[in-house]
C-alpha atoms as a PDB file:
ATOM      1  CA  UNK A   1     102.169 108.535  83.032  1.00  0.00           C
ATOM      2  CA  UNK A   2      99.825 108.624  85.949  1.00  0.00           C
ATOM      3  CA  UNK A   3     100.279 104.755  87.766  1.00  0.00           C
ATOM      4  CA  UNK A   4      98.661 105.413  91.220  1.00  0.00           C
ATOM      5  CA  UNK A   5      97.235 102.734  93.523  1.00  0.00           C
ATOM      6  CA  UNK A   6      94.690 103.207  94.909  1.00  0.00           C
ATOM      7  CA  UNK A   7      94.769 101.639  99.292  1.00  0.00           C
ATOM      8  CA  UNK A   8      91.842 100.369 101.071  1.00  0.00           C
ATOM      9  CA  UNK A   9      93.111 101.479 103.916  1.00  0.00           C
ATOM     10  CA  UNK A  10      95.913 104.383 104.907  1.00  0.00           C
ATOM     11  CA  UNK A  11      96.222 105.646 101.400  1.00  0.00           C
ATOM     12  CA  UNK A  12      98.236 105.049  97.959  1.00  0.00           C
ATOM     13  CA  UNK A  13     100.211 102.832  97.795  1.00  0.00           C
ATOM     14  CA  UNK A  14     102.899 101.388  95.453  1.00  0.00           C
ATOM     15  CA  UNK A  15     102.730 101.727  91.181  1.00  0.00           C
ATOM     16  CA  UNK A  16     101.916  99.506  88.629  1.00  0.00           C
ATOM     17  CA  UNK A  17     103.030  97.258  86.688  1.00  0.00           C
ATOM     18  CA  UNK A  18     101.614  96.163  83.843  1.00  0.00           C
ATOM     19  CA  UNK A  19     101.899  92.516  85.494  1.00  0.00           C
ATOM     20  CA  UNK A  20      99.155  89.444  86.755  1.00  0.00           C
ATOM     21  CA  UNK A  21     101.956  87.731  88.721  1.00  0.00           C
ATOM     22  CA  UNK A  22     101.824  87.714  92.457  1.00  0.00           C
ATOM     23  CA  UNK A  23     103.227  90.607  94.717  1.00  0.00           C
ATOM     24  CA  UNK A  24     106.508  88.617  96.693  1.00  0.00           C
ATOM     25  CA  UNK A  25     104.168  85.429  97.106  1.00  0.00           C
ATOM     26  CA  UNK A  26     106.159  84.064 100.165  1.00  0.00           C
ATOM     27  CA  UNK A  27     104.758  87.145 102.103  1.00  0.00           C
ATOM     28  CA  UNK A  28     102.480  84.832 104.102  1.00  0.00           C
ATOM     29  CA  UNK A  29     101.844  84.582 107.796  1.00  0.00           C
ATOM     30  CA  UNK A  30     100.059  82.043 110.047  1.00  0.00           C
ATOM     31  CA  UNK A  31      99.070  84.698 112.715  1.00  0.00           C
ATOM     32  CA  UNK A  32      97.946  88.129 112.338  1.00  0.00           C
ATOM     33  CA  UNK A  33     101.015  90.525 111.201  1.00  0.00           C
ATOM     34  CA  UNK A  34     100.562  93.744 109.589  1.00  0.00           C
ATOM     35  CA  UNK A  35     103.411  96.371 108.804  1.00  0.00           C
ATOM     36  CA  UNK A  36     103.750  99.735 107.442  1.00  0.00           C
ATOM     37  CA  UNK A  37     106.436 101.035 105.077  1.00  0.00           C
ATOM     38  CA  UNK A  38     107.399 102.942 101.940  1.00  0.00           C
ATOM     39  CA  UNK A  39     108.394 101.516  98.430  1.00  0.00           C
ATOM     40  CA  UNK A  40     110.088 102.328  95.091  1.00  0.00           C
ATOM     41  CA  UNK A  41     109.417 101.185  92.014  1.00  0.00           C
ATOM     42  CA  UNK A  42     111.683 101.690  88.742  1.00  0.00           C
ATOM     43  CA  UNK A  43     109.624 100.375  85.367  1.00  0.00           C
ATOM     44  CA  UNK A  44     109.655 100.667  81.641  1.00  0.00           C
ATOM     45  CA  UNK A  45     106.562  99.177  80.534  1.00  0.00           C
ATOM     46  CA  UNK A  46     107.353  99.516  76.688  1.00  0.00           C
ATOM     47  CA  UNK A  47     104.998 102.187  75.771  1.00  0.00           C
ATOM     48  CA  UNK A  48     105.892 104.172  72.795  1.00  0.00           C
ATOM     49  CA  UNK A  49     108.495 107.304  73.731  1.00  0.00           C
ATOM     50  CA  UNK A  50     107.441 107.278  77.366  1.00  0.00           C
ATOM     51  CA  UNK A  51     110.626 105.411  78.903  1.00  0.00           C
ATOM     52  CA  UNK A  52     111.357 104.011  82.303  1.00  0.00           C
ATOM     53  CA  UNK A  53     109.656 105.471  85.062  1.00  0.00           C
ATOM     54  CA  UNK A  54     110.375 105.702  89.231  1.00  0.00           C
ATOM     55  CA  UNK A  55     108.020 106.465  91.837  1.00  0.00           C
ATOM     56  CA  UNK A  56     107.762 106.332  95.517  1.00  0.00           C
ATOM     57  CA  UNK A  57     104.619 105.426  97.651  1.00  0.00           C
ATOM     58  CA  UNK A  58     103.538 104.362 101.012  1.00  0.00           C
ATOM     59  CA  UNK A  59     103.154 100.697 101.497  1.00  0.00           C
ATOM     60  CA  UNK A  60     100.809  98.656 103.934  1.00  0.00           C
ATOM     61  CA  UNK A  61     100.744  95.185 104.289  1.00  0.00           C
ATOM     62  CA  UNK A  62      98.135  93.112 106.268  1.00  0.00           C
ATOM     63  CA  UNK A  63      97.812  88.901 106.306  1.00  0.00           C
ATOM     64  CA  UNK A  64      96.989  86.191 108.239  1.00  0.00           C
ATOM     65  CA  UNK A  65      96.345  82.405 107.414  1.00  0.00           C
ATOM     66  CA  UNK A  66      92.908  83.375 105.567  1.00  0.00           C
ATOM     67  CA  UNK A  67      93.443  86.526 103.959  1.00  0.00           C
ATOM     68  CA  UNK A  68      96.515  88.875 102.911  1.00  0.00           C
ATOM     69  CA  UNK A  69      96.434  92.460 101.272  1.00  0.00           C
ATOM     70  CA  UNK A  70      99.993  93.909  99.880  1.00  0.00           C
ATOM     71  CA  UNK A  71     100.020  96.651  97.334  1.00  0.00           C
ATOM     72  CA  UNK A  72      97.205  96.308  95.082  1.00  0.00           C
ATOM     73  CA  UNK A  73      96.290  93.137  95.684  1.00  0.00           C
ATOM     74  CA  UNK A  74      93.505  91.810  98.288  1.00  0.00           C
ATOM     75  CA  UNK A  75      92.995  87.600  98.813  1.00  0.00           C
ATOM     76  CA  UNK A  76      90.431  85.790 101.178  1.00  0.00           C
ATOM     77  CA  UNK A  77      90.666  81.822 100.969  1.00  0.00           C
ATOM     78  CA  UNK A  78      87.571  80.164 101.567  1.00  0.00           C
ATOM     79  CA  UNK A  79      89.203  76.974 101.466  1.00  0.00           C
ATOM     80  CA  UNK A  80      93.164  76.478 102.896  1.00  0.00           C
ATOM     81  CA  UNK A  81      95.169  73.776 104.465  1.00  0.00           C
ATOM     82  CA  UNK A  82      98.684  73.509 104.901  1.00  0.00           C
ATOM     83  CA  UNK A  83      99.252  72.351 100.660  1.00  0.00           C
ATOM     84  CA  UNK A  84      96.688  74.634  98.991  1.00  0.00           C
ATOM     85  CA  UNK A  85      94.180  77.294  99.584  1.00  0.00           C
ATOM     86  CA  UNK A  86      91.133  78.722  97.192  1.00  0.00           C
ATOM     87  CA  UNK A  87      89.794  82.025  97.217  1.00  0.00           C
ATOM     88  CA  UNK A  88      88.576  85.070  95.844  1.00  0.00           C
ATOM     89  CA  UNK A  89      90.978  87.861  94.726  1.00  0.00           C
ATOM     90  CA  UNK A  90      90.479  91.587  94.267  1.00  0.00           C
ATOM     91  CA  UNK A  91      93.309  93.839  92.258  1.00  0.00           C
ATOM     92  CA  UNK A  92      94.092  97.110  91.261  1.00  0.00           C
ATOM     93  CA  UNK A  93      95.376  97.067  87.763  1.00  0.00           C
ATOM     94  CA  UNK A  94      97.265  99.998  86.318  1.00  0.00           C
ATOM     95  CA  UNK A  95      97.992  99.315  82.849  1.00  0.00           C
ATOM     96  CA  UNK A  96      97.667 101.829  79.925  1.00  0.00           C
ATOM     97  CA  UNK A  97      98.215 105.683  79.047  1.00  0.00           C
ATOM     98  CA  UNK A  98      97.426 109.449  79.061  1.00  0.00           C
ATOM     99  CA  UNK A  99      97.208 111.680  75.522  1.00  0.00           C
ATOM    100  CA  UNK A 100      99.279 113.772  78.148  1.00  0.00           C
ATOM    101  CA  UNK A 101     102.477 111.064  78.018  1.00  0.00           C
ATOM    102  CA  UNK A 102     103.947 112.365  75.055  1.00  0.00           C
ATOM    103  CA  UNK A 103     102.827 113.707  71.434  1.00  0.00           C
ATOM    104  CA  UNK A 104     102.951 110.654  70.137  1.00  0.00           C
ATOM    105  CA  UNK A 105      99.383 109.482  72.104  1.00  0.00           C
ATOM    106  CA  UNK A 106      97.561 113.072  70.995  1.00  0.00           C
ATOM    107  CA  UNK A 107      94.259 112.179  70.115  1.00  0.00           C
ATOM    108  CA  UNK A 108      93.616 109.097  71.849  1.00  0.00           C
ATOM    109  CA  UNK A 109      91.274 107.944  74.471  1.00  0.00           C
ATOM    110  CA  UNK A 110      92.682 107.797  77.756  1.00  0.00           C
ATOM    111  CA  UNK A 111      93.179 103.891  78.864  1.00  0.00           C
ATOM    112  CA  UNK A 112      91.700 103.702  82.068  1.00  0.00           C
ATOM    113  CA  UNK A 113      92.439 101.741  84.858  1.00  0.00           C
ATOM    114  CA  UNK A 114      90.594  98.840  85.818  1.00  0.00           C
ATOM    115  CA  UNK A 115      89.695  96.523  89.059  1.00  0.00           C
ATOM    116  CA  UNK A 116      89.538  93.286  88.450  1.00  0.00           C
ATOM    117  CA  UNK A 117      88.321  90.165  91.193  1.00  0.00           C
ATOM    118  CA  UNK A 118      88.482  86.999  90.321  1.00  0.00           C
ATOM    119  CA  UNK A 119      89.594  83.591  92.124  1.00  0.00           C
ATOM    120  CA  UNK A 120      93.057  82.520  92.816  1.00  0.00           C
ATOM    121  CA  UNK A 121      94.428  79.045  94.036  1.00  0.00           C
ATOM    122  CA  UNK A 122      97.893  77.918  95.325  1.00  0.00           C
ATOM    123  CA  UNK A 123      99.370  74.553  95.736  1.00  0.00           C
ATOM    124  CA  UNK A 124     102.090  73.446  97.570  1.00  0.00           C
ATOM    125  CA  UNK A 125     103.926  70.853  96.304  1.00  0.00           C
ATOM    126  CA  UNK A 126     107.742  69.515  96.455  1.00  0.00           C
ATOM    127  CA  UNK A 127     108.596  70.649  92.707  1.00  0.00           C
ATOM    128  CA  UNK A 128     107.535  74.459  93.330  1.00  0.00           C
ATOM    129  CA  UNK A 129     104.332  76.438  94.816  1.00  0.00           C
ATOM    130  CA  UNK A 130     101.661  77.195  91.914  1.00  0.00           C
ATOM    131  CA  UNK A 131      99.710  80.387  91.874  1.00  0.00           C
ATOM    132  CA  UNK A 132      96.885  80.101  89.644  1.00  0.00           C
ATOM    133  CA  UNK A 133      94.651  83.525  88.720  1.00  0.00           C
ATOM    134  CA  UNK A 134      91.605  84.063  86.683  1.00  0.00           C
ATOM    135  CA  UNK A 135      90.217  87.822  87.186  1.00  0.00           C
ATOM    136  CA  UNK A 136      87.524  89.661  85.456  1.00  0.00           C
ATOM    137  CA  UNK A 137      87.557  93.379  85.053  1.00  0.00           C
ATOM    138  CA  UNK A 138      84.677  94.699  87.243  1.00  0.00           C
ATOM    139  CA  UNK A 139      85.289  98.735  86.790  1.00  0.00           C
ATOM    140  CA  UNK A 140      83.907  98.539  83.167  1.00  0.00           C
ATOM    141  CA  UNK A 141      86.505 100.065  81.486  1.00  0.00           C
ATOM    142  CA  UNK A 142      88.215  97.461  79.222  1.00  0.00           C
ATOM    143  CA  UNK A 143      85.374  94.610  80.423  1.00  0.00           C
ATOM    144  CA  UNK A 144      88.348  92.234  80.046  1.00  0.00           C
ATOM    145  CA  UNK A 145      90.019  89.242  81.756  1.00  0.00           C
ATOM    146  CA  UNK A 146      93.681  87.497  82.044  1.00  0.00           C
ATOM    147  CA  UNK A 147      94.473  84.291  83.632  1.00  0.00           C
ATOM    148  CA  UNK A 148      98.148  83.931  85.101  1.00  0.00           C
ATOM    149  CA  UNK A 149     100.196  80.711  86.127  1.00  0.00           C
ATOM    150  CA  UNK A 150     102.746  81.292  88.914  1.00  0.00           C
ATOM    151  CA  UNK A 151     105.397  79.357  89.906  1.00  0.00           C
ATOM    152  CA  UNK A 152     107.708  80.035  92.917  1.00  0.00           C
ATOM    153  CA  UNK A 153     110.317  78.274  94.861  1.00  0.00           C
ATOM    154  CA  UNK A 154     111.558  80.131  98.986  1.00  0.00           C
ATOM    155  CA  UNK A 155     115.262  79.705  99.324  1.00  0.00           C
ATOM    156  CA  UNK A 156     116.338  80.024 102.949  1.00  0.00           C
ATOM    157  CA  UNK A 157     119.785  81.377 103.131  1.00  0.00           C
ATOM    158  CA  UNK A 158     121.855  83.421 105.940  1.00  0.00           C
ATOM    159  CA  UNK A 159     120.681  87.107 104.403  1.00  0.00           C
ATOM    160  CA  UNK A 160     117.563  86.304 104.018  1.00  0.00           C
ATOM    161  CA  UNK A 161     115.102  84.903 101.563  1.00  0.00           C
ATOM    162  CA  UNK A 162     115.545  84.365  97.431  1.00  0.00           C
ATOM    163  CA  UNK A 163     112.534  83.978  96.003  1.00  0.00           C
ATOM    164  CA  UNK A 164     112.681  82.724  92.442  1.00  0.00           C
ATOM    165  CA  UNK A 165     109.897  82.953  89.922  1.00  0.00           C
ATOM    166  CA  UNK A 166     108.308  82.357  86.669  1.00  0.00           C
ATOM    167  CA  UNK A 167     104.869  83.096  85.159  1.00  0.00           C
ATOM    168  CA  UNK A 168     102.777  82.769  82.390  1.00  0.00           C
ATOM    169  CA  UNK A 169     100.062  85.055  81.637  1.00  0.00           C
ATOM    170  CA  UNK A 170      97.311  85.004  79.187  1.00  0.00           C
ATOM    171  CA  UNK A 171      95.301  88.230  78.410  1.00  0.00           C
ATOM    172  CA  UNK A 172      91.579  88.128  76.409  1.00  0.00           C
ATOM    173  CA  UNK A 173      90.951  89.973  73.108  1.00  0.00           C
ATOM    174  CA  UNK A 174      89.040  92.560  74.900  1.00  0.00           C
ATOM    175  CA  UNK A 175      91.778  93.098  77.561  1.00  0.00           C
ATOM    176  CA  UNK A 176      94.310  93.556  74.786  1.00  0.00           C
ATOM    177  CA  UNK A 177      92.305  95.701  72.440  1.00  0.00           C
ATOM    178  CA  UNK A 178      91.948  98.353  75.057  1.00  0.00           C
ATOM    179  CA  UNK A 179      95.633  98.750  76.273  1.00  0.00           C
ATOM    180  CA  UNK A 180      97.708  97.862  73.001  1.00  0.00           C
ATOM    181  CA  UNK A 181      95.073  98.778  69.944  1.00  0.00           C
ATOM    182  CA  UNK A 182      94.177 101.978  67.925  1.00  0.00           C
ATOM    183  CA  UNK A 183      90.653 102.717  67.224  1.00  0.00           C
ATOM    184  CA  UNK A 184      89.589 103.835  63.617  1.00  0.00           C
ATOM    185  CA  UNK A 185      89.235 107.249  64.939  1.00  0.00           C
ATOM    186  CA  UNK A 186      92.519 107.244  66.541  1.00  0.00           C
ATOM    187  CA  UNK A 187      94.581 106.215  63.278  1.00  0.00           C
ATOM    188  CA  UNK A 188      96.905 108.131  62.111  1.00  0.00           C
ATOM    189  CA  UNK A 189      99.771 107.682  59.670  1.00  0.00           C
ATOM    190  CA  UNK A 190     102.293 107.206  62.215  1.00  0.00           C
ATOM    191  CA  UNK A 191      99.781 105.285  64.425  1.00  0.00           C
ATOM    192  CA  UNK A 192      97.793 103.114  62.143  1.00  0.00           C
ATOM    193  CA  UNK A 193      94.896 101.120  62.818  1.00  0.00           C
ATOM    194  CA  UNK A 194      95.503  98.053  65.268  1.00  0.00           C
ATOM    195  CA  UNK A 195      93.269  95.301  66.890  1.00  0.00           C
ATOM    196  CA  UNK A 196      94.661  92.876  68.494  1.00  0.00           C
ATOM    197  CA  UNK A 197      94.197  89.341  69.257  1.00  0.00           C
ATOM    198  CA  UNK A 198      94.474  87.426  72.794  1.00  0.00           C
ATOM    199  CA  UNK A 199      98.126  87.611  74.141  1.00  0.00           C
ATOM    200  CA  UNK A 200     100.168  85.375  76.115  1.00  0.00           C
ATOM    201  CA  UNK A 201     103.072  87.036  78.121  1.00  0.00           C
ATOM    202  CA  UNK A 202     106.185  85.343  79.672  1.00  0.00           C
ATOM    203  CA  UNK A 203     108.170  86.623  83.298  1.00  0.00           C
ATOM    204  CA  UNK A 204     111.101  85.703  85.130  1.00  0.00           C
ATOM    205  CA  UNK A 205     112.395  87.311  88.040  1.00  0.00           C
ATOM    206  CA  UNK A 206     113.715  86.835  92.030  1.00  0.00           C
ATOM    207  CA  UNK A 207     112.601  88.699  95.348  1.00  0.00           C
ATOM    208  CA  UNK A 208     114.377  89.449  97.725  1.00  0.00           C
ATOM    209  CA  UNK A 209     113.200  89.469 101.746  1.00  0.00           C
ATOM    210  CA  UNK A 210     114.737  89.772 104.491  1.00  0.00           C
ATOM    211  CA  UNK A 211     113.663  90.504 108.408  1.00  0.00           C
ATOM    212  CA  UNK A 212     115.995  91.291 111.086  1.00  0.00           C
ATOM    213  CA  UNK A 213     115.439  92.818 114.615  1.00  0.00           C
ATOM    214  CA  UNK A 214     112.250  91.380 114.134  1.00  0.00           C
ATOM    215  CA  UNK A 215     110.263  94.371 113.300  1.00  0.00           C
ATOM    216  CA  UNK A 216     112.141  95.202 109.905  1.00  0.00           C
ATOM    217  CA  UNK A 217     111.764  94.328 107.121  1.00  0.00           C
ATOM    218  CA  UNK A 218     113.729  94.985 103.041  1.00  0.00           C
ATOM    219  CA  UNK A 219     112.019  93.768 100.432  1.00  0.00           C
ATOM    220  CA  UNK A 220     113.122  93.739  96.992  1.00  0.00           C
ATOM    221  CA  UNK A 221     112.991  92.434  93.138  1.00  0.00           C
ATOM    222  CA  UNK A 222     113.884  92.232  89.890  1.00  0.00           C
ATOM    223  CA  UNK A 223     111.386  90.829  87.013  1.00  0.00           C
ATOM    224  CA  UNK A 224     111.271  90.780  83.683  1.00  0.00           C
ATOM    225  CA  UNK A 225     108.299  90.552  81.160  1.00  0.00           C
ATOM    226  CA  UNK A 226     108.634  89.405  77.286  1.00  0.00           C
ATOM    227  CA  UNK A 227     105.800  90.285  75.375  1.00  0.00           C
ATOM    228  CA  UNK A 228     103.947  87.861  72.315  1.00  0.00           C
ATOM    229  CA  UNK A 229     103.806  89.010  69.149  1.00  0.00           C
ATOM    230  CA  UNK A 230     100.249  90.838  69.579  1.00  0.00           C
ATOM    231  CA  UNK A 231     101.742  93.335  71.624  1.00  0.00           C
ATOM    232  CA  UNK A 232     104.770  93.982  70.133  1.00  0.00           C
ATOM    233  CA  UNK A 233     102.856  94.492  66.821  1.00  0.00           C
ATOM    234  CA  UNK A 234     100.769  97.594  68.285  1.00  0.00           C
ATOM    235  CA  UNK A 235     102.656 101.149  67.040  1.00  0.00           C
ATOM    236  CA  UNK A 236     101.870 102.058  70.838  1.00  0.00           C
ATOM    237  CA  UNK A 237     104.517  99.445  72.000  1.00  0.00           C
ATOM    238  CA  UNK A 238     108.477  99.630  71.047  1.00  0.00           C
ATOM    239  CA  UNK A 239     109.778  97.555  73.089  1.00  0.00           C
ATOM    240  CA  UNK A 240     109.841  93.504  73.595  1.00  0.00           C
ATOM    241  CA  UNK A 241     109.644  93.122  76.997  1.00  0.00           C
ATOM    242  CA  UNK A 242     109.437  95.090  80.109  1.00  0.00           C
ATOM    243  CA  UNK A 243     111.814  95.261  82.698  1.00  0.00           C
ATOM    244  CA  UNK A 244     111.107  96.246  86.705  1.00  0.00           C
ATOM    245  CA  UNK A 245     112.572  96.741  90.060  1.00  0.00           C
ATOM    246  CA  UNK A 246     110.825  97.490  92.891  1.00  0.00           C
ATOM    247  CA  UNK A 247     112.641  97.851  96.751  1.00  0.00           C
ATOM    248  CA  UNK A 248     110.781  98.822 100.088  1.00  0.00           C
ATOM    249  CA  UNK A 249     111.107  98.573 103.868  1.00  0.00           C
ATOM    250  CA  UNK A 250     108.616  98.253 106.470  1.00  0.00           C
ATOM    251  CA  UNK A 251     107.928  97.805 109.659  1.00  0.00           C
ATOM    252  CA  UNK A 252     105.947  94.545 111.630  1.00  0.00           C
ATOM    253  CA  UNK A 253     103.954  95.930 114.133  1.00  0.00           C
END
């Protein structure tokens, strides 16, 4: 399946995931810091006969205190202290298929991908940090939205940083019918009509990031998604959740 971000700036970089849940939130500088790098990402999304998939890409990150851009994922705050920040948010989403990704998908519309912006908050507080998204498709493929609640907590140990984090992430009808339902002139006896309703996904996983020599940087994480009911009904889906691992190193110029 073709998963291909697309960079604003040196070129592709990283692969999907069919995820809402912010890129190793902790990434986060007061100053000016950018880095290049390359990264790996291993994924079975839970498509139908299509199994896990690995791919390689150049990475680029760039952040200060007001704005931050790692793998698909742009932010600007328009409004940030030291406990919060507000601010508009611009992604790269990479969900769906190809008829090309196995038999099984012959005569079906390609599923697009999309780019979505939206607004995203954070709070600070002593329980946890809260990520909060709400993004609207703006590419006019699937014209749909999803909302996400994040919740991280930064671990400082002697190897690095452990990152722990959970999410819950809500998907609209329209955002749903595209990737998970089968038009009436799709059908098929093996692949029957399906429209589904909103969905509500569930994640928990832990990053891993560590610097050293100053300039270097490994990044890396392990997440896993469990999907509602109205995606595991869809004959495109056969699996219940989706598992992913992504590593990378770059250098802090």
């Amino acid at each position: 399946m073709r998963k291909i971000l697309v960079s604003v700036a040196l070129s592709s970089i990283f692969t999907q995931t069919i995820q809402a849940e912010d890129r190793f939130p902790s990434l986060q500088s007061e100053d000016f810091e950018w880095g290049i790098g390359i990264g790996a990402l291993i994924e079975d999304a839970g498509y139908r006969n299509i199994g896990s998939e690995t791919s390689g890409q150049p990475v680029l990150y760039l952040a200060n205190q007001n704005f931050r851009f790692f793998a698909n994922q742009f932010n600007w705050n328009f409004l940030a202290d030291e406990s919060y920040s507000l601010g508009l948010e611009v992604e790269g989403r990479f969900d769906g298929f190809e008829p090309e990704d196995d038999e099984f998908f012959t005569g079906m519309e390609e599923r697009d991908d999309g780019v979505f912006g939206g607004l995203r908050g954070e709070w600070k507080l002593p329980v946890a940090n809260f990520v909060f998204e709400w993004m609207q498709e703006v590419s006019g493929d699937s014209d749909g939205a999803y909302g996400s609640l994040n919740a991280y907590w930064t671990v400082d140990t002697g190897f690095g940083q452990l990152v722990p984090k959970v999410a819950v992430e809500y998907y609209d009808r329209d955002y749903s019918d595209y990737y998970f339902g089968v038009r009436a002139d799709e059908a098929t006896l093996d692949r029957p009509l399906y429209a589904p309703d909103s969905s509500i996904g569930f994640d928990v996983g832990i990053d891993y990031i560590r610097t050293f020599n100053t300039n270097h940087r490994l990044i890396g994480s392990i997440k896993y998604r469990r999907y509602d009911s109205e995606v595991t009904d869809s004959p495109l889906i056969e699996n219940d959740g989706s598992p992913r691992f992504v590593f990378g190193y770059f250098y802090n110029f």
